[in-house]
N, C-alpha and C. Protein backbone atom coordinates (compact mmCIF):
# COMPACT_ATOMS: atom_id res chain seq x y z
N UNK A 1 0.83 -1.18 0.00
CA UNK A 1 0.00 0.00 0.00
C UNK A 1 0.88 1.24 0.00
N UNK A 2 0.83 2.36 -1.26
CA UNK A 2 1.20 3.32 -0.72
C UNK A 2 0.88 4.41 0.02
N UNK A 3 1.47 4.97 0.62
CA UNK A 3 0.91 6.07 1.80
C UNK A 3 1.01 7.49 0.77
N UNK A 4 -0.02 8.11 2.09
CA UNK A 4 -0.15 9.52 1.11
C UNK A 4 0.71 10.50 0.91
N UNK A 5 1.73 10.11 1.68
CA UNK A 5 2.77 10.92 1.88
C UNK A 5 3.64 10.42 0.74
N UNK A 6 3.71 9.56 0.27
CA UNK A 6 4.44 8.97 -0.85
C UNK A 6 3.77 9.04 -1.92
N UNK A 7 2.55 9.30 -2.23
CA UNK A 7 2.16 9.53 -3.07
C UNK A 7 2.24 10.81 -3.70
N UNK A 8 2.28 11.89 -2.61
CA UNK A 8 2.39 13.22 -2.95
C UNK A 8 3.66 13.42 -3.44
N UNK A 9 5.08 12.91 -2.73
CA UNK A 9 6.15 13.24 -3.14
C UNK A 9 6.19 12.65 -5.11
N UNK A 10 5.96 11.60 -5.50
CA UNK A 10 5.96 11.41 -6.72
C UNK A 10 5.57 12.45 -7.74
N UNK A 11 4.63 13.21 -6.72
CA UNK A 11 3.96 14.06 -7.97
C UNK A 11 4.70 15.32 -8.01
N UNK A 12 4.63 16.29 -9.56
CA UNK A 12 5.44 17.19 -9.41
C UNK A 12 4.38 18.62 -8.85
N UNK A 13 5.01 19.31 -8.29
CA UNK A 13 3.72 20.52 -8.05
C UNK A 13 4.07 21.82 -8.31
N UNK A 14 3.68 22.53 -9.03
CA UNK A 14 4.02 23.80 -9.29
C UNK A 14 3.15 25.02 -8.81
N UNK A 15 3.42 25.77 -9.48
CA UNK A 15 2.70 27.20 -8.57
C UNK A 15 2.73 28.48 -10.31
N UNK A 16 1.84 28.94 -10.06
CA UNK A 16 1.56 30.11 -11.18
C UNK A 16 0.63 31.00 -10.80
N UNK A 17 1.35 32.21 -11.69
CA UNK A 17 0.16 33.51 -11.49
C UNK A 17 0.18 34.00 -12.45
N UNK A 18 -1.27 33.37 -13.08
CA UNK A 18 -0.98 33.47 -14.35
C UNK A 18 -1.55 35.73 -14.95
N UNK A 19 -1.78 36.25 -14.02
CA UNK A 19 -1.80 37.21 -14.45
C UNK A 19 -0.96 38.27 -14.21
N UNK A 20 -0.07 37.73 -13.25
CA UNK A 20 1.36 38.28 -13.43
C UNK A 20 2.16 37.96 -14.50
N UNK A 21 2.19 35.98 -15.19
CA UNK A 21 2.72 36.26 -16.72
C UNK A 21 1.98 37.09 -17.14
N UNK A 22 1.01 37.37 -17.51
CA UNK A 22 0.53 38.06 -18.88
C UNK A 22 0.60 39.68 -18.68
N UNK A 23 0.63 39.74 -17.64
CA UNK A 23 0.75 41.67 -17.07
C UNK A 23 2.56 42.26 -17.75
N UNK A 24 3.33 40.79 -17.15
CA UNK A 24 4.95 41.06 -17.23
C UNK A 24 5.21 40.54 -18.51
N UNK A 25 4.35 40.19 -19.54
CA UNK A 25 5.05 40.05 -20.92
C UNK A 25 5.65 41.35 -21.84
N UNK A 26 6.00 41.05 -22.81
CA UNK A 26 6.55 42.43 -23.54
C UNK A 26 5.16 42.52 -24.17
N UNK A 27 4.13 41.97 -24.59
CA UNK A 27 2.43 42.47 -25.09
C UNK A 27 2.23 43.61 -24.40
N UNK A 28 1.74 42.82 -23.14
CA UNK A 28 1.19 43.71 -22.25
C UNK A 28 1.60 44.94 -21.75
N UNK A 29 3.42 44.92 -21.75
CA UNK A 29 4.21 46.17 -21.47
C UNK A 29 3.56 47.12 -23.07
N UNK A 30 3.76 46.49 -23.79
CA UNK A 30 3.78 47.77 -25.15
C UNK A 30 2.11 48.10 -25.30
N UNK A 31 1.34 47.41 -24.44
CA UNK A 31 0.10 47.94 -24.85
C UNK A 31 0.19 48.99 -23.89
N UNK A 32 0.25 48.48 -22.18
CA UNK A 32 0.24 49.32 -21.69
C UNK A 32 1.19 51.08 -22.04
N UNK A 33 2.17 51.06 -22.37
CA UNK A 33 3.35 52.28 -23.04
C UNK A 33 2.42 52.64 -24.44
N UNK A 34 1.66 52.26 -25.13
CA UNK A 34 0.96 52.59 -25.86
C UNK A 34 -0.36 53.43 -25.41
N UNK A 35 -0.55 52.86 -24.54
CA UNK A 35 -2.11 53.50 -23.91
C UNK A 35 -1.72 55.35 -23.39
N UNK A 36 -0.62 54.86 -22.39
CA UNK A 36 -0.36 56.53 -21.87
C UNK A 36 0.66 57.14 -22.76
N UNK A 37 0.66 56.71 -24.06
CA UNK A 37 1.65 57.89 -24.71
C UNK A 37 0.04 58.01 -25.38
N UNK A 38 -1.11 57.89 -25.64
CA UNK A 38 -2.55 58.34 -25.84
C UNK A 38 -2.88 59.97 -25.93
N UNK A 39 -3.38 60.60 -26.68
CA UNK A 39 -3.55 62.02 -26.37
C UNK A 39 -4.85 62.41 -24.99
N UNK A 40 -5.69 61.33 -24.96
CA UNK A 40 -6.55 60.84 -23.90
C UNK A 40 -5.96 60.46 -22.29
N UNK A 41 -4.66 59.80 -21.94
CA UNK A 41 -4.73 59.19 -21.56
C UNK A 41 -3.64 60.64 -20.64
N UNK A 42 -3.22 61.18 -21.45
CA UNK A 42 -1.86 62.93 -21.37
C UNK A 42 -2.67 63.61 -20.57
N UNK A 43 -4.05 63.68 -21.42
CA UNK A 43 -4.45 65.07 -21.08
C UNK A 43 -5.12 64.60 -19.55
N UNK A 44 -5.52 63.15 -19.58
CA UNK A 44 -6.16 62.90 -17.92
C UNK A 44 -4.86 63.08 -17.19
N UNK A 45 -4.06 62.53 -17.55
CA UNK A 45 -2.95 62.80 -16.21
C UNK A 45 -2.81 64.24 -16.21
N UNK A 46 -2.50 65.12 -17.39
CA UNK A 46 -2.08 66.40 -17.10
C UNK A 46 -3.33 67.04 -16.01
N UNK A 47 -4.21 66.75 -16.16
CA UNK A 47 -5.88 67.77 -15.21
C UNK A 47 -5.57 67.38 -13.50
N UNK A 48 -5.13 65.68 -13.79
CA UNK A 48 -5.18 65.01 -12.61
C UNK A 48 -3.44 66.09 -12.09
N UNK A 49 -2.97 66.26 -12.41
CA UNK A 49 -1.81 66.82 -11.87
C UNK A 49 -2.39 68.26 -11.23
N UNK A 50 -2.21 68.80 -12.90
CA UNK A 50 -2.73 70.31 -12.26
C UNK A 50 -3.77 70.25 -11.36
N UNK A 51 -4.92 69.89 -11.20
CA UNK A 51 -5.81 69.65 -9.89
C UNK A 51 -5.11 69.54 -8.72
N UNK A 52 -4.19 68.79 -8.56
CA UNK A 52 -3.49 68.47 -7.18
C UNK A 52 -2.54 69.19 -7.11
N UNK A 53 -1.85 70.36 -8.16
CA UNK A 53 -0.70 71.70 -8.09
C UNK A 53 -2.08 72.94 -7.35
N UNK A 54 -3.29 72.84 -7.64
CA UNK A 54 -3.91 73.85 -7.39
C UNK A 54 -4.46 73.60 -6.23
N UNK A 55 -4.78 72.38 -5.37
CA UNK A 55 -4.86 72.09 -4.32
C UNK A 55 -4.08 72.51 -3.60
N UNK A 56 -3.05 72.21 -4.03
CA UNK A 56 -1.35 72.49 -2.83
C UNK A 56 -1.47 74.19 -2.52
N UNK A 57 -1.64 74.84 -3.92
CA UNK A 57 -1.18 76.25 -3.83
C UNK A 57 -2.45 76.35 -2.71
N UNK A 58 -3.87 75.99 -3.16
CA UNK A 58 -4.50 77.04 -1.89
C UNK A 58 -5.01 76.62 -0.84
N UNK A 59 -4.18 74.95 -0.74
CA UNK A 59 -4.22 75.12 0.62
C UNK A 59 -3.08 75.59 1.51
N UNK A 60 -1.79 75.91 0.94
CA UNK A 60 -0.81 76.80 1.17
C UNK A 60 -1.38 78.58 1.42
N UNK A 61 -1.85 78.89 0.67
CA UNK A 61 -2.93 80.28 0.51
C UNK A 61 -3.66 80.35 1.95
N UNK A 62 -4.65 79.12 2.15
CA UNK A 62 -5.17 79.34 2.62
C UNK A 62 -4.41 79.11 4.74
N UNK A 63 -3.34 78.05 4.71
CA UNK A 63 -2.57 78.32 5.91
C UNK A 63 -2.20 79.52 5.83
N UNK A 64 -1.61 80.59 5.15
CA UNK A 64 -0.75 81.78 5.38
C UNK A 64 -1.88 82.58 5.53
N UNK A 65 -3.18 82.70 5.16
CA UNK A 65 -3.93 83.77 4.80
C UNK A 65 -5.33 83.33 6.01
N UNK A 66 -5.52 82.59 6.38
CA UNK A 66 -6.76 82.01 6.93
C UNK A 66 -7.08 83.30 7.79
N UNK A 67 -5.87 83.31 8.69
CA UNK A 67 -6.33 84.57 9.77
C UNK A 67 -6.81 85.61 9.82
N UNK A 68 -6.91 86.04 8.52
CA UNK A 68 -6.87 87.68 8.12
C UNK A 68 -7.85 87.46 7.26
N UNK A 69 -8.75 86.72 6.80
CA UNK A 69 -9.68 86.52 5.77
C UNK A 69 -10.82 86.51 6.52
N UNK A 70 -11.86 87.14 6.09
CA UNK A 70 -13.30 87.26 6.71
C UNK A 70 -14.04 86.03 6.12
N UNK A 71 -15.50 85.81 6.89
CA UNK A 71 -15.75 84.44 7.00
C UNK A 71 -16.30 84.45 5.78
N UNK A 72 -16.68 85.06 4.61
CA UNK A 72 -17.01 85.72 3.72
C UNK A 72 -15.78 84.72 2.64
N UNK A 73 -14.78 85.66 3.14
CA UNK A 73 -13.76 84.73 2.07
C UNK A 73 -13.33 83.22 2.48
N UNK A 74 -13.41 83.10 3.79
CA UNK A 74 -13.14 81.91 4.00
C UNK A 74 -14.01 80.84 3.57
N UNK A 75 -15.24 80.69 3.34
CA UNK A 75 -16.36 80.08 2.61
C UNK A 75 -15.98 79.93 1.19
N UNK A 76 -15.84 81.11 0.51
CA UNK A 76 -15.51 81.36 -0.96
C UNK A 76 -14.02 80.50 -1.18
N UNK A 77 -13.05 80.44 -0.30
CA UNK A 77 -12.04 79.79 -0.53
C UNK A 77 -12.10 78.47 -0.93
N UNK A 78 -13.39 77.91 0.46
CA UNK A 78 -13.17 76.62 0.75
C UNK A 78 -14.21 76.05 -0.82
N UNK A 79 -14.57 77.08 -1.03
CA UNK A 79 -15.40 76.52 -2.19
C UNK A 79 -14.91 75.88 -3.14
N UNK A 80 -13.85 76.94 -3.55
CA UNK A 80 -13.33 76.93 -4.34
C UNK A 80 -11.88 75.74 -4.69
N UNK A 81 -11.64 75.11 -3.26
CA UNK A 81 -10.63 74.41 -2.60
C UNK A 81 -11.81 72.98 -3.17
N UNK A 82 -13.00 72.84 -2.76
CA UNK A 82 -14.04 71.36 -3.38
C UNK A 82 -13.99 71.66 -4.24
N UNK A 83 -13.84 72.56 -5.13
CA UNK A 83 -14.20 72.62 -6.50
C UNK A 83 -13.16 71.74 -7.34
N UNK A 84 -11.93 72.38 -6.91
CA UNK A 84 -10.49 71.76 -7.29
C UNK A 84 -10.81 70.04 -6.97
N UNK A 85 -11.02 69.92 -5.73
CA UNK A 85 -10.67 68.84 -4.92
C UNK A 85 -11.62 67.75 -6.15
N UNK A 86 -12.67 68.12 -5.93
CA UNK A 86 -14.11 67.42 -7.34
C UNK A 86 -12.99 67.30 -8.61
N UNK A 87 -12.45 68.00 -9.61
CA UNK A 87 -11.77 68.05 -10.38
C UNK A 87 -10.70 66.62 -10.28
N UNK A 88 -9.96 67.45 -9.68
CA UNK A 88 -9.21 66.23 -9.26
C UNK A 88 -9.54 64.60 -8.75
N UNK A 89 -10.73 64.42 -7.80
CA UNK A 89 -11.37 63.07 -8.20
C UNK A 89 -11.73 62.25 -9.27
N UNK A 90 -12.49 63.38 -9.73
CA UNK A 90 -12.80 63.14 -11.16
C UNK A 90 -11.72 62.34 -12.28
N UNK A 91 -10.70 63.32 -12.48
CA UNK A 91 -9.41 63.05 -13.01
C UNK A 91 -9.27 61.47 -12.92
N UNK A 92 -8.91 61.25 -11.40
CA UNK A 92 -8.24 59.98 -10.46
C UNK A 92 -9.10 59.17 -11.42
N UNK A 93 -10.50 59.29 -11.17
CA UNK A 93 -11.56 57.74 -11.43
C UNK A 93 -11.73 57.79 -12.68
N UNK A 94 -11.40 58.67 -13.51
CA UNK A 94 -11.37 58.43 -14.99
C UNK A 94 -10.15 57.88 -15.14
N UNK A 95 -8.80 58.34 -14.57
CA UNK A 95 -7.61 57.44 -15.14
C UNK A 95 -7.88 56.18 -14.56
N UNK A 96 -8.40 55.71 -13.95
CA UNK A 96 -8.32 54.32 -12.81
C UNK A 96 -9.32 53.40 -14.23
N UNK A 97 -10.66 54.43 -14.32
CA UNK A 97 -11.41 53.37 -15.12
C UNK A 97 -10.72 53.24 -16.44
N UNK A 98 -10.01 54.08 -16.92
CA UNK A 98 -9.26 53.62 -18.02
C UNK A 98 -8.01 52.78 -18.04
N UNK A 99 -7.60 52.65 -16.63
CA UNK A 99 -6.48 51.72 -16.41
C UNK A 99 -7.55 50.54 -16.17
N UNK A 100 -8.44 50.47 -15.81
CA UNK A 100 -9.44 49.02 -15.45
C UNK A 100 -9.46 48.51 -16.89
N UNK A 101 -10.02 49.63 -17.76
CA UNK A 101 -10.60 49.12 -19.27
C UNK A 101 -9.61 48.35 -19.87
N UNK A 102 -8.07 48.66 -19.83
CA UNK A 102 -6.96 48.42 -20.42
C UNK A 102 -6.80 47.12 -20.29
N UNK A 103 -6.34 47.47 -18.45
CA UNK A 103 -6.52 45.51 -18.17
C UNK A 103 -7.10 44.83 -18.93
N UNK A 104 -8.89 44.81 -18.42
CA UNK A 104 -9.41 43.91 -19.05
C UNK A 104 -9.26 43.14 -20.62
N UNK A 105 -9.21 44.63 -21.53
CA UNK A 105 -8.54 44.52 -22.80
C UNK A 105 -7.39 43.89 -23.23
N UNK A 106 -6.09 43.17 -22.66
CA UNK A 106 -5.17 43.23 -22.09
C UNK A 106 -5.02 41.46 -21.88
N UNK A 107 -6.46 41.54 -20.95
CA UNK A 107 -6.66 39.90 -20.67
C UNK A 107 -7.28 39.22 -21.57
N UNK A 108 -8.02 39.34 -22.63
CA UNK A 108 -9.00 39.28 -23.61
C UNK A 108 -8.08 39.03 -24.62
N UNK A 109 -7.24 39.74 -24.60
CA UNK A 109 -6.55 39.63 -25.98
C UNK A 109 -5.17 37.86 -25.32
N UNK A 110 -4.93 38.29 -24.23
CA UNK A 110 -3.67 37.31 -24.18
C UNK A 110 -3.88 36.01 -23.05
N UNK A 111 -5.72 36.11 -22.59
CA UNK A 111 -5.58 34.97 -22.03
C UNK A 111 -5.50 33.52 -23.24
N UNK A 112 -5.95 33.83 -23.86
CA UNK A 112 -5.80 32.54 -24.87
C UNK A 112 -4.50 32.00 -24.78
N UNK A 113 -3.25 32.81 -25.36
CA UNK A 113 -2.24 32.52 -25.85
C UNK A 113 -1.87 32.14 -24.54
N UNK A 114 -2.18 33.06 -23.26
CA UNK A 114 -1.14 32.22 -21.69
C UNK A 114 -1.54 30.68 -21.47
N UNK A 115 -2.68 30.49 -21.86
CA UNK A 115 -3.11 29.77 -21.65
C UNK A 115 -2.49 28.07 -22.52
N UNK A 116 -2.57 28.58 -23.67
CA UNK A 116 -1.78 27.53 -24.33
C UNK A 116 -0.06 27.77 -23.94
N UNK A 117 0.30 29.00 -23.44
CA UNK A 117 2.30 28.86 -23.00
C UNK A 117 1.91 28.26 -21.60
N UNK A 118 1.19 28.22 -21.33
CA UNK A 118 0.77 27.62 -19.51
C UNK A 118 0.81 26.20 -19.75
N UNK A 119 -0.19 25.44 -20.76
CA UNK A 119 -0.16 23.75 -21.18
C UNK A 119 1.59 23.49 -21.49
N UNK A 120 1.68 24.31 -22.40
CA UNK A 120 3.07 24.44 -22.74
C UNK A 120 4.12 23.55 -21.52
N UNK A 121 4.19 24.76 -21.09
CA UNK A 121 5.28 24.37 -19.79
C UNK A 121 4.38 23.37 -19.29
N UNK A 122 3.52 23.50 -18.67
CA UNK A 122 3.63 22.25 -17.41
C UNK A 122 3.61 20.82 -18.31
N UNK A 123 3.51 21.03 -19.28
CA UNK A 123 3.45 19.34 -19.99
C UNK A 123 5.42 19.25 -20.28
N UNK A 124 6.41 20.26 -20.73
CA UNK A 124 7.60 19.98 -20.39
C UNK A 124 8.78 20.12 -19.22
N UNK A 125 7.25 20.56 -18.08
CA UNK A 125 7.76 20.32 -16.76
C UNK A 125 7.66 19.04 -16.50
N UNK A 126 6.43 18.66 -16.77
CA UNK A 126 6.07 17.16 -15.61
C UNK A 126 5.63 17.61 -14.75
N UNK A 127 4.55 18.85 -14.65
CA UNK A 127 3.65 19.14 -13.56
C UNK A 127 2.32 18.36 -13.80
N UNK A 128 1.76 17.38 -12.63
CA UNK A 128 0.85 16.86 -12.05
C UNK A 128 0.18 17.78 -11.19
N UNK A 129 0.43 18.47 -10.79
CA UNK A 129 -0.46 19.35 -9.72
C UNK A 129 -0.54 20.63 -9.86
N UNK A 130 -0.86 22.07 -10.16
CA UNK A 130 -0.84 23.08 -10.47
C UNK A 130 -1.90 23.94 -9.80
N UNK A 131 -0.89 24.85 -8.88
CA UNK A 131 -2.05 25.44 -7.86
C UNK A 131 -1.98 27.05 -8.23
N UNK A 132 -2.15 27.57 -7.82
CA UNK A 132 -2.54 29.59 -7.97
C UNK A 132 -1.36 29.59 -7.37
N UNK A 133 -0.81 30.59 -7.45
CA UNK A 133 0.21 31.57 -6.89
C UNK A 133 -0.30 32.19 -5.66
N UNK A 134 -1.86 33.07 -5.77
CA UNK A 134 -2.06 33.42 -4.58
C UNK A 134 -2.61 32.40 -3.64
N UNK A 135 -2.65 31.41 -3.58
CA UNK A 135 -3.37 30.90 -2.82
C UNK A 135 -2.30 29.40 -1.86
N UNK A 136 -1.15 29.68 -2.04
CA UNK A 136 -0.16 28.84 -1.88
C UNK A 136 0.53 30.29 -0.85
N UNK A 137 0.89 29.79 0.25
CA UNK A 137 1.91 30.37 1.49
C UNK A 137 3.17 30.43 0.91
N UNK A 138 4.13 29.45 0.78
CA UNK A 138 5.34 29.46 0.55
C UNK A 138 5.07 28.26 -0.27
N UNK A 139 5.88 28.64 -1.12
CA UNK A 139 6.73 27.49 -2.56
C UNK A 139 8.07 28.16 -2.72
N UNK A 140 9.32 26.89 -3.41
CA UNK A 140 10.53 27.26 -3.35
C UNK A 140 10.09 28.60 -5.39
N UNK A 141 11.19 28.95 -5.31
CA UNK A 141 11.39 29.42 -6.80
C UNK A 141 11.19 28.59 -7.63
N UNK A 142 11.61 27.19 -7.29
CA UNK A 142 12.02 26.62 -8.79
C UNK A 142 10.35 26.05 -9.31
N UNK A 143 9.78 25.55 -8.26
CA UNK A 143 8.01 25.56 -8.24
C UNK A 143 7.55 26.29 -9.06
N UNK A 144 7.66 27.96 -9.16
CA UNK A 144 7.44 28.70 -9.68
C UNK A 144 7.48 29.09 -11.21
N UNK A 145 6.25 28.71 -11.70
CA UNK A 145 6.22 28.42 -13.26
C UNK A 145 5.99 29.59 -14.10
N UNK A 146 5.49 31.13 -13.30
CA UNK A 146 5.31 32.30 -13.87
C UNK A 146 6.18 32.98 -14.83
N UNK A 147 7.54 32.82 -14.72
CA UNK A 147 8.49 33.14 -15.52
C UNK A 147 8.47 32.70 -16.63
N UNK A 148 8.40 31.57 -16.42
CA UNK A 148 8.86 30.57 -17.58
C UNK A 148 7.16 30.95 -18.38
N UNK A 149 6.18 31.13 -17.86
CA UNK A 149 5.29 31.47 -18.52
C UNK A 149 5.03 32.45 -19.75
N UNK A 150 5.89 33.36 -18.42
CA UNK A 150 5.60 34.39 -19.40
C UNK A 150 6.47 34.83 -20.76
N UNK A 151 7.82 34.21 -20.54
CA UNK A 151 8.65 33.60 -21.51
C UNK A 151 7.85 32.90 -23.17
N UNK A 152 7.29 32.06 -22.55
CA UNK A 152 6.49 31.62 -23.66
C UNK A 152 5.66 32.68 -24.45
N UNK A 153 5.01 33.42 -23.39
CA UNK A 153 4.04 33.74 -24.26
C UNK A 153 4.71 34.63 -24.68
N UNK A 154 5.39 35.45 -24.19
CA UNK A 154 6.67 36.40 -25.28
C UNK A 154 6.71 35.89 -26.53
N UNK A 155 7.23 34.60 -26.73
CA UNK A 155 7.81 34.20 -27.99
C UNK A 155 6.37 34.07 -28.61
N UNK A 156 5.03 33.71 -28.04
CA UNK A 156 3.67 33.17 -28.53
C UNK A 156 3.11 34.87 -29.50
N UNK A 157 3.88 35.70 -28.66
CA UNK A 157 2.84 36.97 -29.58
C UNK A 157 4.02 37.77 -30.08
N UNK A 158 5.34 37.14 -29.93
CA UNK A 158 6.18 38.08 -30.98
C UNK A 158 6.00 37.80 -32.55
């Protein structure tokens, strides 16, 4: 009879994340370097900047000046301080949803191909067992099939 403990050692076990290959391929790098050299993608960061240069100045303005400002201006300041502040959110969740859109776009296009450099390797590993990356505590490096993944799929979409 073998024991389970011997049974496990026979088998080989690896570990992957597979959306760290496909994030760390050269695809995904040139889509992403494609997206923010975008005239779309400039002008959100440039608003999202300046929003947060015009924040700084008045809430700088408004430490040096608070004391001496009637409640009159101090209202009008602070208004004008949400107004910025709105701007600048704005900015943030438009670049975020366009960094979301990208991803997704991103995965769509290259889960296929990881997917076949993923069969790939573990069939010229001799992996029997194949678990998530996140969901594994500790594994040594060499376990670690993400590299080699993403290797493949390099060569899969050059």
């Amino acid at each position: 009879m073998v024991s389970p403990v011997c049974a496990v050692a026979s088998e080989k076990i690896a570990v992957v994340d597979i959306a760290r290959a496909i994030f760390g391929s050269k695809a995904a790098q040139e889509s992403v370097k494609q997206a923010e050299q975008s005239a779309d993608w400039v002008a959100l960061k440039a608003k999202a900047e300046g929003s947060a240069v015009d924040l700084q100045a008045m809430n700088k303005e408004a430490e040096s000046k608070r004391l001496t400002w009637s409640q009159e201006q101090a209202v009008e300041h602070q208004k004008k301080m949400s107004y910025a502040k709105a701007d600048y959110d704005l900015a943030v969740q438009k670049i975020q949803g366009e960094q979301k859109q990208l991803q997704q776009k991103i995965m769509q296009q290259l889960v296929p191909k990881a997917q076949e450099a993923l069969q790939e390797v573990i069939k010229e590993e001799g992996v029997t067992i194949l678990l998530r990356a996140e969901s594994v505590m500790m594994s040594s490096p060499e376990s670690n099939l993400t590299a080699k993944v993403a290797d493949r799929l390099n060569q899969k979409t050059e």
